[in-house]
C-alpha atoms as a PDB file:
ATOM      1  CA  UNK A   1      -5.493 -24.564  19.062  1.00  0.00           C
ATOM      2  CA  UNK A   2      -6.042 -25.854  15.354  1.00  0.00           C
ATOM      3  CA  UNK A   3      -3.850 -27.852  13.656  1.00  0.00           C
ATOM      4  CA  UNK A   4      -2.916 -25.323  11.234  1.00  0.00           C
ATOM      5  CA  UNK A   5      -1.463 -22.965  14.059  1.00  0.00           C
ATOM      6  CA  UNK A   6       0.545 -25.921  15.291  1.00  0.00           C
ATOM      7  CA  UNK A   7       2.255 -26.751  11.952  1.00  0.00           C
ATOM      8  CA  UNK A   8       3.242 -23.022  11.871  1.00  0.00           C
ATOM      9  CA  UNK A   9       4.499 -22.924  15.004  1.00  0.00           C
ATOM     10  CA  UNK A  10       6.799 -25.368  14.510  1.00  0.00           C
ATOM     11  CA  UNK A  11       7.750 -24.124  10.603  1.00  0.00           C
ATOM     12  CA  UNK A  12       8.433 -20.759  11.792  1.00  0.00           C
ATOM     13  CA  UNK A  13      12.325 -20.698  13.222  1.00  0.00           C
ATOM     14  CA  UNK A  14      12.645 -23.108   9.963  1.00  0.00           C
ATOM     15  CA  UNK A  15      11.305 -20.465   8.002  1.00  0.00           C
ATOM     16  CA  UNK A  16      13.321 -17.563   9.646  1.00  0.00           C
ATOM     17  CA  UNK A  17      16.637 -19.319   9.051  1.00  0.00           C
ATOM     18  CA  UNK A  18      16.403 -20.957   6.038  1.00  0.00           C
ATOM     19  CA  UNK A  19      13.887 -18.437   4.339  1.00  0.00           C
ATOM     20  CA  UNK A  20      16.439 -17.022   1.673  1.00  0.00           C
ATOM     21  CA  UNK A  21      17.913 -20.340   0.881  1.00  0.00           C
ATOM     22  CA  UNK A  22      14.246 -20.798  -0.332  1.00  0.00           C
ATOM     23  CA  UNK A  23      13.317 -18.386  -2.302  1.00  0.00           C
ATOM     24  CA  UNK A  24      17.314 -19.120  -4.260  1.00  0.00           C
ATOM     25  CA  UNK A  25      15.571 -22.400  -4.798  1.00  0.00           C
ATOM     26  CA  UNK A  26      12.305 -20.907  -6.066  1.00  0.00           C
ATOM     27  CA  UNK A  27      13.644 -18.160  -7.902  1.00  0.00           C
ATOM     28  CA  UNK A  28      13.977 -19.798 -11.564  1.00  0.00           C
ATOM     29  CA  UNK A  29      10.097 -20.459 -11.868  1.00  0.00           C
ATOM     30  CA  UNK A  30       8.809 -17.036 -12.123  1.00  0.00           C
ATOM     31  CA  UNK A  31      11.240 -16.444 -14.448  1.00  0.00           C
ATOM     32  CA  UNK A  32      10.677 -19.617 -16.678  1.00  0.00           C
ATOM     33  CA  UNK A  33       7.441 -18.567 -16.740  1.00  0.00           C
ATOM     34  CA  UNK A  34       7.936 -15.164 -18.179  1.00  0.00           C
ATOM     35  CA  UNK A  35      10.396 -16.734 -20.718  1.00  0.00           C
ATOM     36  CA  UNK A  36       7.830 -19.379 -21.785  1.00  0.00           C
ATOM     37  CA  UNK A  37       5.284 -15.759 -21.667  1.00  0.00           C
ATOM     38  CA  UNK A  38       7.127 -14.170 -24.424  1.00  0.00           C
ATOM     39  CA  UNK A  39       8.066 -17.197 -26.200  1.00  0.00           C
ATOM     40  CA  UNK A  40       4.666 -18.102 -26.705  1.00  0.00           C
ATOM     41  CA  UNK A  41       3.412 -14.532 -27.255  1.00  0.00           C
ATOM     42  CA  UNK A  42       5.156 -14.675 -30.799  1.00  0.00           C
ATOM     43  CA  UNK A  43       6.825 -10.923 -30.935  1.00  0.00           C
ATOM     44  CA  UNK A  44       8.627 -10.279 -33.705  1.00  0.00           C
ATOM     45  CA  UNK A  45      12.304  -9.909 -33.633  1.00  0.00           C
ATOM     46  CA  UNK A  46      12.839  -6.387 -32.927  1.00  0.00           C
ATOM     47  CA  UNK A  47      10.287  -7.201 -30.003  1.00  0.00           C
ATOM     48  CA  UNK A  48      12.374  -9.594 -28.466  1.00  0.00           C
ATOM     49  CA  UNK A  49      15.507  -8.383 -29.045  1.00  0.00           C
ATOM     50  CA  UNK A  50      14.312  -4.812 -26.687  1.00  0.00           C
ATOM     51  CA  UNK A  51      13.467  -7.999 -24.216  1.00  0.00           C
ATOM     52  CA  UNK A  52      16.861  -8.915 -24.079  1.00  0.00           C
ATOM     53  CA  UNK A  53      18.459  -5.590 -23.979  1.00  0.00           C
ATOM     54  CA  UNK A  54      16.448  -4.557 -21.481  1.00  0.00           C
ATOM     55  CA  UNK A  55      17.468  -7.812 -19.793  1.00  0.00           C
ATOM     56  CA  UNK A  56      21.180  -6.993 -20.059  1.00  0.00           C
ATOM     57  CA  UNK A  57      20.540  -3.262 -18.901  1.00  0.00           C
ATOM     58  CA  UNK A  58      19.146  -4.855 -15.779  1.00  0.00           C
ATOM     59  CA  UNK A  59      21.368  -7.211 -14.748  1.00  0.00           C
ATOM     60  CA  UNK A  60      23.937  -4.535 -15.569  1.00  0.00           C
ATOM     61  CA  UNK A  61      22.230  -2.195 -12.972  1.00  0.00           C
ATOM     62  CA  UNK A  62      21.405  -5.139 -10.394  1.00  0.00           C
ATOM     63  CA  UNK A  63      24.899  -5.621  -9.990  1.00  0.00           C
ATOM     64  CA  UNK A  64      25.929  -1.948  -9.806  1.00  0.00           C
ATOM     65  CA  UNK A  65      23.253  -1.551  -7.108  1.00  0.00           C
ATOM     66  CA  UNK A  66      24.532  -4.342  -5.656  1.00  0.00           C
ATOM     67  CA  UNK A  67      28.231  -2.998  -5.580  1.00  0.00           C
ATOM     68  CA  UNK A  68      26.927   0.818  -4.624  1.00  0.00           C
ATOM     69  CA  UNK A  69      25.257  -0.755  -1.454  1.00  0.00           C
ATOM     70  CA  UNK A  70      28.263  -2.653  -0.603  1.00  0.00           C
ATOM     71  CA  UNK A  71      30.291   0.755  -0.023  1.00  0.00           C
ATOM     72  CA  UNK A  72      27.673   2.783   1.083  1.00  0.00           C
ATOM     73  CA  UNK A  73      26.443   5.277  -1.503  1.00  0.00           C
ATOM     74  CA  UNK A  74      23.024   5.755  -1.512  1.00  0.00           C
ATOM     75  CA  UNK A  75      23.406   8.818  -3.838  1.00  0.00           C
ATOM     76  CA  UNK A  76      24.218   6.661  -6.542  1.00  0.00           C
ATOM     77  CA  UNK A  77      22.014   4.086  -5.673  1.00  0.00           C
ATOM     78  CA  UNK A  78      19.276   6.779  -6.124  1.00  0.00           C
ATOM     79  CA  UNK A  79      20.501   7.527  -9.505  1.00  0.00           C
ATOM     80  CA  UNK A  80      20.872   3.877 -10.651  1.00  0.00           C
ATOM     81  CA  UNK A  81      17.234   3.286  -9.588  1.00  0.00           C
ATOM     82  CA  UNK A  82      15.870   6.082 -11.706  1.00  0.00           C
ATOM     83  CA  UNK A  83      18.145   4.592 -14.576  1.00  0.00           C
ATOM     84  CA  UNK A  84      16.037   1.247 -13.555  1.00  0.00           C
ATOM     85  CA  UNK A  85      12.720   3.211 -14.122  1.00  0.00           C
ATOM     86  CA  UNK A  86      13.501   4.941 -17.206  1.00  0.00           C
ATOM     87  CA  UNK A  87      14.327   1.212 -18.795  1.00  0.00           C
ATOM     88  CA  UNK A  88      11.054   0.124 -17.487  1.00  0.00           C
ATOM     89  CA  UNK A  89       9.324   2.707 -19.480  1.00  0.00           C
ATOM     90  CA  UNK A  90      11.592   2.438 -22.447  1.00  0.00           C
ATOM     91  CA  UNK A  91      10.534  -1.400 -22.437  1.00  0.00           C
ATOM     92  CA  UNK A  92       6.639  -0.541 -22.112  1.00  0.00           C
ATOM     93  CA  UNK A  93       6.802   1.822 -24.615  1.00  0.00           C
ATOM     94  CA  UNK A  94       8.688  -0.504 -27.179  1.00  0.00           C
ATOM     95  CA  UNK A  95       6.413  -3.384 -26.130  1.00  0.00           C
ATOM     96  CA  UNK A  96       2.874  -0.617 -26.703  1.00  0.00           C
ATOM     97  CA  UNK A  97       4.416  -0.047 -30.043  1.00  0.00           C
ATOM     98  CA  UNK A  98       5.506  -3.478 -31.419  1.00  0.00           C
ATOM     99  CA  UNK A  99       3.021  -5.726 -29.933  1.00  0.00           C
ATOM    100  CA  UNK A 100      -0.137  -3.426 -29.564  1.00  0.00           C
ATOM    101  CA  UNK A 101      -1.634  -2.505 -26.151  1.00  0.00           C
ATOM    102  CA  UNK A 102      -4.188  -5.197 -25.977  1.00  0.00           C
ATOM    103  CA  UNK A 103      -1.473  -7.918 -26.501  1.00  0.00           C
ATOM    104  CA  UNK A 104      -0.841 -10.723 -24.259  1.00  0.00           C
ATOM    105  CA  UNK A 105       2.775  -9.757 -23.829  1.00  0.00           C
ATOM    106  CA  UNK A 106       1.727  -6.829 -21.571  1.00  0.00           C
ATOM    107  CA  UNK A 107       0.694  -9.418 -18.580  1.00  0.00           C
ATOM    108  CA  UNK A 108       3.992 -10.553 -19.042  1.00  0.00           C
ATOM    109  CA  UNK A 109       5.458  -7.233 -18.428  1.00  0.00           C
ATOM    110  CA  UNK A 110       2.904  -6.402 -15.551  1.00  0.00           C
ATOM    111  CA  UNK A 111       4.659  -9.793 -13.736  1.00  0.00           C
ATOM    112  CA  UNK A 112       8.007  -8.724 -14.599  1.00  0.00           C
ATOM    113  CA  UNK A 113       7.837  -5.463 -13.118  1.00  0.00           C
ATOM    114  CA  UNK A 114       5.728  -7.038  -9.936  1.00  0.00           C
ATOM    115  CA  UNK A 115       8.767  -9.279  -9.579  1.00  0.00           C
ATOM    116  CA  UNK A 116      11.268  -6.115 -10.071  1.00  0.00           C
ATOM    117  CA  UNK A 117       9.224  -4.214  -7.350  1.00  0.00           C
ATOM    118  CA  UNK A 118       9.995  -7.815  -4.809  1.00  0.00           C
ATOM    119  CA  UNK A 119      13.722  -7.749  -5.860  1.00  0.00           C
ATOM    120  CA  UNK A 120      13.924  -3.775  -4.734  1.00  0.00           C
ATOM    121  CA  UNK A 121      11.735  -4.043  -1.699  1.00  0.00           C
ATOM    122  CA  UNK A 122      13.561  -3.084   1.188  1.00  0.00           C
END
C-alpha cells in the first residue's frame, strides 16, 4: 500500500460528508478570476455592460431553475435551460462583435461557460 492510498482512505468519508461545504468555500475563486479576466481585458463599456446583463439574466434563471426543481416541473425546467443557452449565444455573439474573435476575453468566456456546464451537471 503507498502512502498516497492511505491518506485517501482516510480523506474519503471526510470528503463524502463535507464535500459541498467545500466547494461553498471554493466557489468565489473561479469567479474572482473571471472578474479580474474581464477587468483586465479592457472591453469597452457596451462590452461590459452585455457582461453584466447577461450576469443578471443568469442569476435570474438560476433561481427560477432552482424554484421549478423544488415543485417538480421539469417541463419548465427544460424551457428555462434553453432560455440559459440562447443567453450564452447572445453573450458570444456580443463578445465576437465588440471585442474581436482573437481577443483574450473569449478564454474568459470559454471558463465561464465550463463553470456553467459544472453548475448544471446533474
Amino acid at each position: 500500500m503507498a502512502v498516497g492510498e492511505r491518506l485517501l482512505e482516510r480523506a474519503q468519508p471526510w470528503l463524502r460528508s463535507n464535500g459541498r461545504e467545500s466547494v461553498r468555500v471554493l466557489l468565489p475563486l473561479p469567479a474572482l478570476m473571471l472578474a479580474w479576466g474581464v477587468a483586465a481585458s479592457q472591453l469597452s463599456i457596451i462590452a461590459l455592460l452585455c457582461f453584466v446583463l447577461y450576469s443578471a439574466i443568469n442569476l435570474t434563471l438560476f433561481a427560477a431553475l432552482r424554484h421549478v426543481y423544488r415543485q417538480r416541473r421539469y417541463q419548465h425546467a427544460s424551457m428555462l435551460m434553453i432560455c440559459s443557452a440562447i443567453s450564452d449565444a447572445l453573450l458570444a455573439a456580443a463578445i465576437y462583435f465588440f471585442a474581436g474573435p482573437l481577443s483574450p476575453v473569449v478564454l474568459v468566456f470559454y471558463a465561464l461557460m465550463a463553470l456553467k456546464a459544472l453548475r448544471f451537471r446533474r
